[in-house]
N, C-alpha and C. Protein backbone atom coordinates (compact mmCIF):
# COMPACT_ATOMS: atom_id res chain seq x y z
N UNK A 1 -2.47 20.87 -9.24
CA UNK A 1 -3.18 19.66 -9.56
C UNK A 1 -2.26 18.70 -10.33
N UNK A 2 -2.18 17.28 -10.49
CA UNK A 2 -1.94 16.61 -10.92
C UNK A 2 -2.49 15.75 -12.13
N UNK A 3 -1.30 16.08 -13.02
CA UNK A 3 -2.08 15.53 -14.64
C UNK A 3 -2.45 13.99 -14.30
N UNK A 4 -3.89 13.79 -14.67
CA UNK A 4 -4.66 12.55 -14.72
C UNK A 4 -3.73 11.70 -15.18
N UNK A 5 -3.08 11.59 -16.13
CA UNK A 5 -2.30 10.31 -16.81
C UNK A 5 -1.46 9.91 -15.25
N UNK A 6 -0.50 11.00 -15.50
CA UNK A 6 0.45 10.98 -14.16
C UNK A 6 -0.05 10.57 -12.42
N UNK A 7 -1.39 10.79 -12.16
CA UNK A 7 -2.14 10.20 -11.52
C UNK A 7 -2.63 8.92 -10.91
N UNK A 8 -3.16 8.64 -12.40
CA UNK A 8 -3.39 6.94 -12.52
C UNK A 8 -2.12 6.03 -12.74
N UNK A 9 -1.34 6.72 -13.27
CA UNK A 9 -0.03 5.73 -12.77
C UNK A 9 0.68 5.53 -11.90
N UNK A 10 0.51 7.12 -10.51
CA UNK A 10 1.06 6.86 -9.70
C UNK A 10 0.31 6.22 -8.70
N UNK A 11 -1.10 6.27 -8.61
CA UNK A 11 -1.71 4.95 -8.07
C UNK A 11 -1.99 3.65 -8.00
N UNK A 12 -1.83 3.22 -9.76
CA UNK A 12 -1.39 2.06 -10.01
C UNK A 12 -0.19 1.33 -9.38
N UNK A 13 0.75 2.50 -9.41
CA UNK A 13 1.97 1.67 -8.40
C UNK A 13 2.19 2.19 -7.05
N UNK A 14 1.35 2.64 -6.33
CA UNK A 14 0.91 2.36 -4.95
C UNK A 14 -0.08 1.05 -5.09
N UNK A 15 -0.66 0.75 -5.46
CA UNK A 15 -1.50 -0.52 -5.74
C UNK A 15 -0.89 -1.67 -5.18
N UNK A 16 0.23 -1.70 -6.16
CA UNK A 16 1.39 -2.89 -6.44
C UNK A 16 2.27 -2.86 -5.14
N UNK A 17 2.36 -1.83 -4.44
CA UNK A 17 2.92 -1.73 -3.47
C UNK A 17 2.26 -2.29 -2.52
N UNK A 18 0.81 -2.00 -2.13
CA UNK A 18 -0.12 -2.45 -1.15
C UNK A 18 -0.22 -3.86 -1.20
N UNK A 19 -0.11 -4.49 -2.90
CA UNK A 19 -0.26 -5.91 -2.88
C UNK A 19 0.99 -7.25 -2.82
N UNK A 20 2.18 -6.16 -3.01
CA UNK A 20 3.51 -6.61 -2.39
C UNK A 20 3.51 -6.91 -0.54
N UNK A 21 3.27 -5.95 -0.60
CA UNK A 21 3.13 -5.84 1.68
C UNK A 21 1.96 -6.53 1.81
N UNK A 22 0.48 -7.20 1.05
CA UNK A 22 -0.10 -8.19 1.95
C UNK A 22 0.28 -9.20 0.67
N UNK A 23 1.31 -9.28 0.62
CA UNK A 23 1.86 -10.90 0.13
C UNK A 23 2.87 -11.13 1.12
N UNK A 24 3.40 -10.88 1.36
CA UNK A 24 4.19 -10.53 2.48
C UNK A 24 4.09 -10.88 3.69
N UNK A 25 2.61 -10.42 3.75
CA UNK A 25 1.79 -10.71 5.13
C UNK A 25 1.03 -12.13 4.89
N UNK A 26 1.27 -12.46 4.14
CA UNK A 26 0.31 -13.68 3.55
C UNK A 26 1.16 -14.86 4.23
N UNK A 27 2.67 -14.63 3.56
CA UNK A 27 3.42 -15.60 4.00
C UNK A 27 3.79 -15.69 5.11
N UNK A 28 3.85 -14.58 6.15
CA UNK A 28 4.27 -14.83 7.34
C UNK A 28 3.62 -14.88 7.99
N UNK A 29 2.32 -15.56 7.68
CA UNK A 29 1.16 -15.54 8.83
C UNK A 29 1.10 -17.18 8.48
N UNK A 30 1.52 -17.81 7.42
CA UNK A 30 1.26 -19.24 7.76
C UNK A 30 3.09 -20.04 7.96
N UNK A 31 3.94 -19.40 7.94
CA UNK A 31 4.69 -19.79 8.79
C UNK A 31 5.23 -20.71 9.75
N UNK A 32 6.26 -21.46 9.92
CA UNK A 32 5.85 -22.17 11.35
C UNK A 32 6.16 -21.25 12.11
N UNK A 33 5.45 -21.31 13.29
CA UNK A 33 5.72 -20.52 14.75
C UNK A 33 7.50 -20.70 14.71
N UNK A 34 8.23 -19.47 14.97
CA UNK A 34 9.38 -19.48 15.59
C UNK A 34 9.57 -18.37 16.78
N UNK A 35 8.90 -17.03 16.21
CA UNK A 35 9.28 -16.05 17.05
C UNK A 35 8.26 -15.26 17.20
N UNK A 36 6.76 -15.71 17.33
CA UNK A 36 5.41 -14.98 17.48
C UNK A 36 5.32 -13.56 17.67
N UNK A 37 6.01 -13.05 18.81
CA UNK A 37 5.90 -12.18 19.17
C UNK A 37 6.93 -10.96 18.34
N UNK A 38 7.92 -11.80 17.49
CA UNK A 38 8.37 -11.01 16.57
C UNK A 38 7.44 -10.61 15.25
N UNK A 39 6.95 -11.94 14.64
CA UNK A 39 5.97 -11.99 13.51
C UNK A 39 4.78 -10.96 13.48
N UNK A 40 4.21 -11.05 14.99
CA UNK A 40 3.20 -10.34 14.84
C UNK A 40 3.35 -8.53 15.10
N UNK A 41 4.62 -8.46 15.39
CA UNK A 41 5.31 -6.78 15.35
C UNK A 41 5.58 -6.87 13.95
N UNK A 42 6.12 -7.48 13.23
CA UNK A 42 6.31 -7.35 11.47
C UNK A 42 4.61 -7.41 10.90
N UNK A 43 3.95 -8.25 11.54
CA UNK A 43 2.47 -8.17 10.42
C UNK A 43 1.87 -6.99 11.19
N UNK A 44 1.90 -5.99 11.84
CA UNK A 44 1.32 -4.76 12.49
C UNK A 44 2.50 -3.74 11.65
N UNK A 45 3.30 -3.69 11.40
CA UNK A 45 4.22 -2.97 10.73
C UNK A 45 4.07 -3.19 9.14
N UNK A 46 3.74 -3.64 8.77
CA UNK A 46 3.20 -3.98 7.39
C UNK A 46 2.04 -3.68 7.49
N UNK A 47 0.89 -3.47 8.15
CA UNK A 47 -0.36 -2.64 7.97
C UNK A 47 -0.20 -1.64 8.23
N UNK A 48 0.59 -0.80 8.91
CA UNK A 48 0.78 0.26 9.02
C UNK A 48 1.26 0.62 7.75
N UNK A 49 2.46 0.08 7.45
CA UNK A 49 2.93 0.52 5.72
C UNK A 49 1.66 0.83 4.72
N UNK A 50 1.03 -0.48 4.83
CA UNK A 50 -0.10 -0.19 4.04
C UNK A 50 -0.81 1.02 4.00
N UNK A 51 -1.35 1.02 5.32
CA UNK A 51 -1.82 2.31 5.70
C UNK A 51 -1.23 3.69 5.27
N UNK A 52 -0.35 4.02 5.25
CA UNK A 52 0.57 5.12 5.10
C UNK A 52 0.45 5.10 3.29
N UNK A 53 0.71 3.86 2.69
CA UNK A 53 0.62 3.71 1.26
C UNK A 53 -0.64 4.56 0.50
N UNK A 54 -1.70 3.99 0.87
CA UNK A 54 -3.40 4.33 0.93
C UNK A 54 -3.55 5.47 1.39
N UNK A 55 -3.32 5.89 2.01
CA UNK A 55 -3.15 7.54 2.25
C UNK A 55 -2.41 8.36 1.36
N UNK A 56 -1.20 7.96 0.84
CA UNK A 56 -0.63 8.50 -0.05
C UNK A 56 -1.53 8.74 -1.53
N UNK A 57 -2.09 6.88 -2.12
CA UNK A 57 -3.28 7.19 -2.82
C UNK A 57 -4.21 7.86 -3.05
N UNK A 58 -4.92 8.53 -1.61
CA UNK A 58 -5.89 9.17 -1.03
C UNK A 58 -5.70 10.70 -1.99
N UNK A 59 -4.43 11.00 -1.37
CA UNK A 59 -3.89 12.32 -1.53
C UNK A 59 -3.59 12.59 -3.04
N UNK A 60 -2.86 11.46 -3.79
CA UNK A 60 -2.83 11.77 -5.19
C UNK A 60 -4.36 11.72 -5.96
N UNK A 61 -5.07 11.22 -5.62
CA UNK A 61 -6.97 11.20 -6.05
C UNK A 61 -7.34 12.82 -5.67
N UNK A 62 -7.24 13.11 -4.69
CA UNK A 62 -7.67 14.35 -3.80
C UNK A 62 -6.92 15.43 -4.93
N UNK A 63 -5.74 15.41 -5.20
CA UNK A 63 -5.38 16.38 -6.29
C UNK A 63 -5.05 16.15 -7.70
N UNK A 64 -5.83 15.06 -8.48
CA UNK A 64 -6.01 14.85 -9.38
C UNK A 64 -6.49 15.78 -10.25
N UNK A 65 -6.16 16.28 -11.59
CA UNK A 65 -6.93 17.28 -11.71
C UNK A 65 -8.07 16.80 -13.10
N UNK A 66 -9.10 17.38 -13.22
CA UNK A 66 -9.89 16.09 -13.91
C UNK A 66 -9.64 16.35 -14.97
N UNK A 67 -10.39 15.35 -16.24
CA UNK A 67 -9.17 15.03 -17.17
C UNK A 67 -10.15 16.14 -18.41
N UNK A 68 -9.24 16.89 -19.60
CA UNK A 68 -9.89 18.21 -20.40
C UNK A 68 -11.11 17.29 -20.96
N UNK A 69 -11.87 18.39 -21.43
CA UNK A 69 -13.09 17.98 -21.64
C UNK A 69 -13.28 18.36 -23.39
């Protein structure tokens, strides 16, 4: 299990990570058009990141161990 402190911090910065990659995605979606079909393989690759991120979250919650009583 994973100590709660150690927990919440390592989700906190998966957080920051998730909100780095849709800033990211923020900007390259208003863009001018240059290479569409490139942009939109980078903004599908950045949700996937995400995805993979959030799962990682998932998993550090899932073995959290709860905090002494």
């Amino acid at each position: 299990m994973i100590h709660p402190e150690v927990a919440d911090e390592a989700v906190g910065l998966l957080m920051m990570l998730v909100a780095d990659l849709g800033e990211e995605a923020a900007s390259l979606a208003v863009m001018a058009p240059v290479d569409l079909a490139e942009r939109f393989a980078r903004l599908r690759q950045l949700g996937e990141d995400q995805a993979v991120i959030a799962a990682a979250g998932d998993a550090v919650l899932r073995n959290r161990r709860p905090p002494a009583e």
